[in-house]
PDB file of N, CA and C in Angstrom:
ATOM      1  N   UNK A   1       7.629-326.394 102.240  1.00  0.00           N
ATOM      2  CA  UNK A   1       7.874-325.079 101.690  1.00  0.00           C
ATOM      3  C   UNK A   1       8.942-324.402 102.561  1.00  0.00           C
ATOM      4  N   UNK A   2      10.613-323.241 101.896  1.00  0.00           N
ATOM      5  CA  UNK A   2      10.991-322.949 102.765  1.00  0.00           C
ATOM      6  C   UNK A   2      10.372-321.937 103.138  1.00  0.00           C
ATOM      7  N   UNK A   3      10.659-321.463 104.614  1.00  0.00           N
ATOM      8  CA  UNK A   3      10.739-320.505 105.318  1.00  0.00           C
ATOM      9  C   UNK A   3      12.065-319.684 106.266  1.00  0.00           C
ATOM     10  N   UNK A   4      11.280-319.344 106.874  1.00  0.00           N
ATOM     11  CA  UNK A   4      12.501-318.059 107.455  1.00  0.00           C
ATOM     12  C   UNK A   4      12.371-318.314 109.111  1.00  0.00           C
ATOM     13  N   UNK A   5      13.008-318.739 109.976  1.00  0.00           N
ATOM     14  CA  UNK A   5      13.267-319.473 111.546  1.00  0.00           C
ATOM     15  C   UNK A   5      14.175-318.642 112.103  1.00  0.00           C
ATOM     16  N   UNK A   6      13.997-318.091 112.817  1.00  0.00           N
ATOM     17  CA  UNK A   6      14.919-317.474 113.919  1.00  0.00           C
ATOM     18  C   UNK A   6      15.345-318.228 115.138  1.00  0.00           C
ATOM     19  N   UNK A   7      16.559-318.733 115.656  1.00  0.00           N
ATOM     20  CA  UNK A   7      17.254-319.108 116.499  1.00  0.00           C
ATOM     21  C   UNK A   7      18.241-318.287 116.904  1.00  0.00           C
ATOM     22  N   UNK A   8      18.294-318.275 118.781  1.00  0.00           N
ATOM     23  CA  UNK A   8      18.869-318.162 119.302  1.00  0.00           C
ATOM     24  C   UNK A   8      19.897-318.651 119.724  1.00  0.00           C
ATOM     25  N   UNK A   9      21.374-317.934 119.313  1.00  0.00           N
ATOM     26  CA  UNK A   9      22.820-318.546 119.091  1.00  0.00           C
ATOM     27  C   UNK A   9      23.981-317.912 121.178  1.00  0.00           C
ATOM     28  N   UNK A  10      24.589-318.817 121.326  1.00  0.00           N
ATOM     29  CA  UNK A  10      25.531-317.808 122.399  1.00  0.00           C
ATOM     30  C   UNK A  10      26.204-317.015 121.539  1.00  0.00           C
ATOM     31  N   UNK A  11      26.872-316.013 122.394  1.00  0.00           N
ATOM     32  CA  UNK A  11      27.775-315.232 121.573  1.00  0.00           C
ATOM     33  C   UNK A  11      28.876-315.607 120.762  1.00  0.00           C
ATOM     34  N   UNK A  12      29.290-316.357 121.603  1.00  0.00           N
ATOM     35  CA  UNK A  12      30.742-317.274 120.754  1.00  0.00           C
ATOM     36  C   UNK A  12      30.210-317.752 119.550  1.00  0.00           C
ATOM     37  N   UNK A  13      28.917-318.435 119.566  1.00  0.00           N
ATOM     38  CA  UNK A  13      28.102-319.214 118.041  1.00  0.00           C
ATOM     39  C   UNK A  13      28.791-318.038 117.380  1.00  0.00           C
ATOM     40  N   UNK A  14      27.787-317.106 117.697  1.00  0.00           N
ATOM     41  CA  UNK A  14      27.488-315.978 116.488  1.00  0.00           C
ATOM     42  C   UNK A  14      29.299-315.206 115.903  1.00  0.00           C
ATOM     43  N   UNK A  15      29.761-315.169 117.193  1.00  0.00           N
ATOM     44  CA  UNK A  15      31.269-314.811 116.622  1.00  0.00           C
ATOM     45  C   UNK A  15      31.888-315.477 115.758  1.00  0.00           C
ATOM     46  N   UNK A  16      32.013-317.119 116.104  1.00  0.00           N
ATOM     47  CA  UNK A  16      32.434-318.270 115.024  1.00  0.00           C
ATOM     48  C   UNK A  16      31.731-317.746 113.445  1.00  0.00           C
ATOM     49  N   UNK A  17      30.135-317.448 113.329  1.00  0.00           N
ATOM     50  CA  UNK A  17      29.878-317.700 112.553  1.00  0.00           C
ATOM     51  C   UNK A  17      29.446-316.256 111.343  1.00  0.00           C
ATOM     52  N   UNK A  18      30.085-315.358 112.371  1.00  0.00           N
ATOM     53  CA  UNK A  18      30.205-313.717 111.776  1.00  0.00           C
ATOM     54  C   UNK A  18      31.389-314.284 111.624  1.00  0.00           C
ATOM     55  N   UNK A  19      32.677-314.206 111.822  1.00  0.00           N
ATOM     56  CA  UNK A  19      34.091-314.561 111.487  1.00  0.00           C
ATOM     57  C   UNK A  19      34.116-315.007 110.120  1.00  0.00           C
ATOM     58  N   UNK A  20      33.356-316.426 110.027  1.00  0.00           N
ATOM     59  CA  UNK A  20      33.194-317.568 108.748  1.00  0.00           C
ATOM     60  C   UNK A  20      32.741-316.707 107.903  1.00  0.00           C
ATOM     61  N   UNK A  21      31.307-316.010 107.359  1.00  0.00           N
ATOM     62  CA  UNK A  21      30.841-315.166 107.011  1.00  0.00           C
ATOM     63  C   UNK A  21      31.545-314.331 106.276  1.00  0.00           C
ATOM     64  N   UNK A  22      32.294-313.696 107.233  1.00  0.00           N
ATOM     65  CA  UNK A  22      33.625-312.392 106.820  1.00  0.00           C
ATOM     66  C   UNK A  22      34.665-312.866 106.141  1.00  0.00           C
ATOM     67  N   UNK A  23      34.996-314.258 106.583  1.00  0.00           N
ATOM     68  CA  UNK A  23      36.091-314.937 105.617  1.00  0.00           C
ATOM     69  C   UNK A  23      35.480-315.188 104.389  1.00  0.00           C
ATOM     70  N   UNK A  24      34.393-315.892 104.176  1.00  0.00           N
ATOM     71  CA  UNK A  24      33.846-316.259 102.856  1.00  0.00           C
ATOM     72  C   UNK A  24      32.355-315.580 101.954  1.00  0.00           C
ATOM     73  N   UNK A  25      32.575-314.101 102.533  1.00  0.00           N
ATOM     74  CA  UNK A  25      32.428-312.873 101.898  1.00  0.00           C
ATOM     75  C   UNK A  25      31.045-313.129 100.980  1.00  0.00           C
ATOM     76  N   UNK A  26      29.884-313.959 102.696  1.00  0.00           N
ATOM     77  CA  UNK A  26      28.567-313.700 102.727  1.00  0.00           C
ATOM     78  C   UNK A  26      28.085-313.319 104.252  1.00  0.00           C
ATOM     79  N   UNK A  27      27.036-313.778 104.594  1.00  0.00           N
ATOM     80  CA  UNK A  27      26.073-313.403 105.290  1.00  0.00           C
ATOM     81  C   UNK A  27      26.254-314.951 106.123  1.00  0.00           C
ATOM     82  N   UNK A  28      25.436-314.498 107.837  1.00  0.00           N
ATOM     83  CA  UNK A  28      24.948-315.394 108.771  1.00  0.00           C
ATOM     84  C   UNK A  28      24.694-316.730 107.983  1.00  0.00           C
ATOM     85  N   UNK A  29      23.405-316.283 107.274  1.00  0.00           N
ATOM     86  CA  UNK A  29      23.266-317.579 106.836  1.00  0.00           C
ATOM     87  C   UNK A  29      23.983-318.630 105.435  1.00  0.00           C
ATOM     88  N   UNK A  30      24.552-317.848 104.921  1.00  0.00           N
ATOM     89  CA  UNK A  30      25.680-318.472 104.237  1.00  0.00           C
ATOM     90  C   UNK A  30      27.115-319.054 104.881  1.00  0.00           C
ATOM     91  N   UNK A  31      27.049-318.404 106.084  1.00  0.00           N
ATOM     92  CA  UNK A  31      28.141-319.313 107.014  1.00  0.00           C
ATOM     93  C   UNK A  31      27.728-320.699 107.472  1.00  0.00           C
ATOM     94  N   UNK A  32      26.292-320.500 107.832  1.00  0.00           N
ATOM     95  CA  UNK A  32      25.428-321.449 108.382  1.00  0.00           C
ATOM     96  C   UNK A  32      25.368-323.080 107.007  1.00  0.00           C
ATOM     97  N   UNK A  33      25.113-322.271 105.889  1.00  0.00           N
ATOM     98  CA  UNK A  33      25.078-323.195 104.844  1.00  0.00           C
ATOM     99  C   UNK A  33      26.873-323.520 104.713  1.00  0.00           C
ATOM    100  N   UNK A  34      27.195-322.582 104.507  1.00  0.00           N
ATOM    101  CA  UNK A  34      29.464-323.166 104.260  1.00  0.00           C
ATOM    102  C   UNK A  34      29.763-324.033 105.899  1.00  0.00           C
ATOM    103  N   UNK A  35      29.215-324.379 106.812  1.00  0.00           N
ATOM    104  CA  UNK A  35      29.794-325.072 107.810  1.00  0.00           C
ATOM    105  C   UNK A  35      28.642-326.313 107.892  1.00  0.00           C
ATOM    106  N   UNK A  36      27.460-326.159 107.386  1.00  0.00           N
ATOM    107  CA  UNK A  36      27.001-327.496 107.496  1.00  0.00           C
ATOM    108  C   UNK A  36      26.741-328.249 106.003  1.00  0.00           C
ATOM    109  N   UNK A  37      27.386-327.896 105.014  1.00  0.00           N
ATOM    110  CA  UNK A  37      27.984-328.497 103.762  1.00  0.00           C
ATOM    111  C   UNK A  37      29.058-329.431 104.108  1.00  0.00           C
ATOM    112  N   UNK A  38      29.093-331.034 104.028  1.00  0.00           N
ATOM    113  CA  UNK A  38      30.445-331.651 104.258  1.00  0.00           C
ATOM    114  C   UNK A  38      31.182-331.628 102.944  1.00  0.00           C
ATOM    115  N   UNK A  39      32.623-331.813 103.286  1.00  0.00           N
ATOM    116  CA  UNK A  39      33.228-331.573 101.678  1.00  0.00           C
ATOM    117  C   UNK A  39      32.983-332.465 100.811  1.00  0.00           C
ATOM    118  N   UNK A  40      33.634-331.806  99.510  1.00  0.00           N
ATOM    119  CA  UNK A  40      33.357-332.357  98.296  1.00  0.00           C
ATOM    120  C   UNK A  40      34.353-334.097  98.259  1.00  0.00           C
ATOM    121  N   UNK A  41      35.320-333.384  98.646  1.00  0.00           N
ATOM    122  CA  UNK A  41      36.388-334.538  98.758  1.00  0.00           C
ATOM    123  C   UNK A  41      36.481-335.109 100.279  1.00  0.00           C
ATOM    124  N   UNK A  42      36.215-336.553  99.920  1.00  0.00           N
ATOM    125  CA  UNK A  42      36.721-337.012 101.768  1.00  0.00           C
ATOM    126  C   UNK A  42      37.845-337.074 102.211  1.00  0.00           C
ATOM    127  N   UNK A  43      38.216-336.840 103.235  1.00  0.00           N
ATOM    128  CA  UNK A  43      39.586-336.556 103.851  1.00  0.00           C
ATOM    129  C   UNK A  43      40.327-337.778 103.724  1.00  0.00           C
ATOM    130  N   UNK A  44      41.813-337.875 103.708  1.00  0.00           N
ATOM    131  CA  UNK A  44      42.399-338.949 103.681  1.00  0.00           C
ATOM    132  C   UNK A  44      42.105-339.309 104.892  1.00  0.00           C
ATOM    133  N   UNK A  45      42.095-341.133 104.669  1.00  0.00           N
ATOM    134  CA  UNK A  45      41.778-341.986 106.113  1.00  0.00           C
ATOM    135  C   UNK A  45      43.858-341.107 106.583  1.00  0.00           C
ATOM    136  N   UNK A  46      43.432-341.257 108.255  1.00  0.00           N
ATOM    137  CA  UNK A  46      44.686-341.478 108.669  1.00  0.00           C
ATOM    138  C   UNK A  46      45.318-342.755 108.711  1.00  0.00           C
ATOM    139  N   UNK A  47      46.927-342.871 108.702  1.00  0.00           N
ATOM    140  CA  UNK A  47      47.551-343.654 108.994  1.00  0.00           C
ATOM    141  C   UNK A  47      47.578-344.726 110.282  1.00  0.00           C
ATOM    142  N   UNK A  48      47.406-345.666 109.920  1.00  0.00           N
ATOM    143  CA  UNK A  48      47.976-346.763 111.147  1.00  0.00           C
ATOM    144  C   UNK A  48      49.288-346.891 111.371  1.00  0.00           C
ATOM    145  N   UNK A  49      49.846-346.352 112.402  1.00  0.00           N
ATOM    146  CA  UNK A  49      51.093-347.067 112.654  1.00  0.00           C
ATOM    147  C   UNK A  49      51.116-348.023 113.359  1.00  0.00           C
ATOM    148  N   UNK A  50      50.019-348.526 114.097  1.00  0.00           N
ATOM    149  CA  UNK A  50      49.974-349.947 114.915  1.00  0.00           C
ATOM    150  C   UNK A  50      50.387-351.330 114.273  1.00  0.00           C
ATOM    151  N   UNK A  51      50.716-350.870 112.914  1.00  0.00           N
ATOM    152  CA  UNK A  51      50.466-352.419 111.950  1.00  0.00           C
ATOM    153  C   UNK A  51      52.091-352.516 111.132  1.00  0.00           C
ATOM    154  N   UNK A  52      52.248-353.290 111.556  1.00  0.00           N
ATOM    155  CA  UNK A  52      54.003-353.855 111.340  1.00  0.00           C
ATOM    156  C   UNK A  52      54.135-355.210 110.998  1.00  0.00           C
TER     157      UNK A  52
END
């Protein structure tokens, strides 16, 4: 069942994640959910240039 957990963040956490929040125009815990969501699309692999 969910519930409701309180954790203790450093300040910097909480700045990162008031910042995120403010950019994507929710709350603590909607930053919390938008940064531990991985994306929809996977990133392109990078390039090898070792291979010739």
């Amino acid at each position: 069942m969910p519930g409701t957990q309180t954790i203790k963040v450093d300040e910097e956490v909480f700045d990162v994640l008031s910042r995120t929040a403010s950019a994507q125009g929710t709350d603590i815990n909607g930053a919390l959910r938008y940064l531990l969501t991985p994306p929809a699309v996977p990133a392109e692999p990078a390039e090898d240039h070792d291979e010739e």
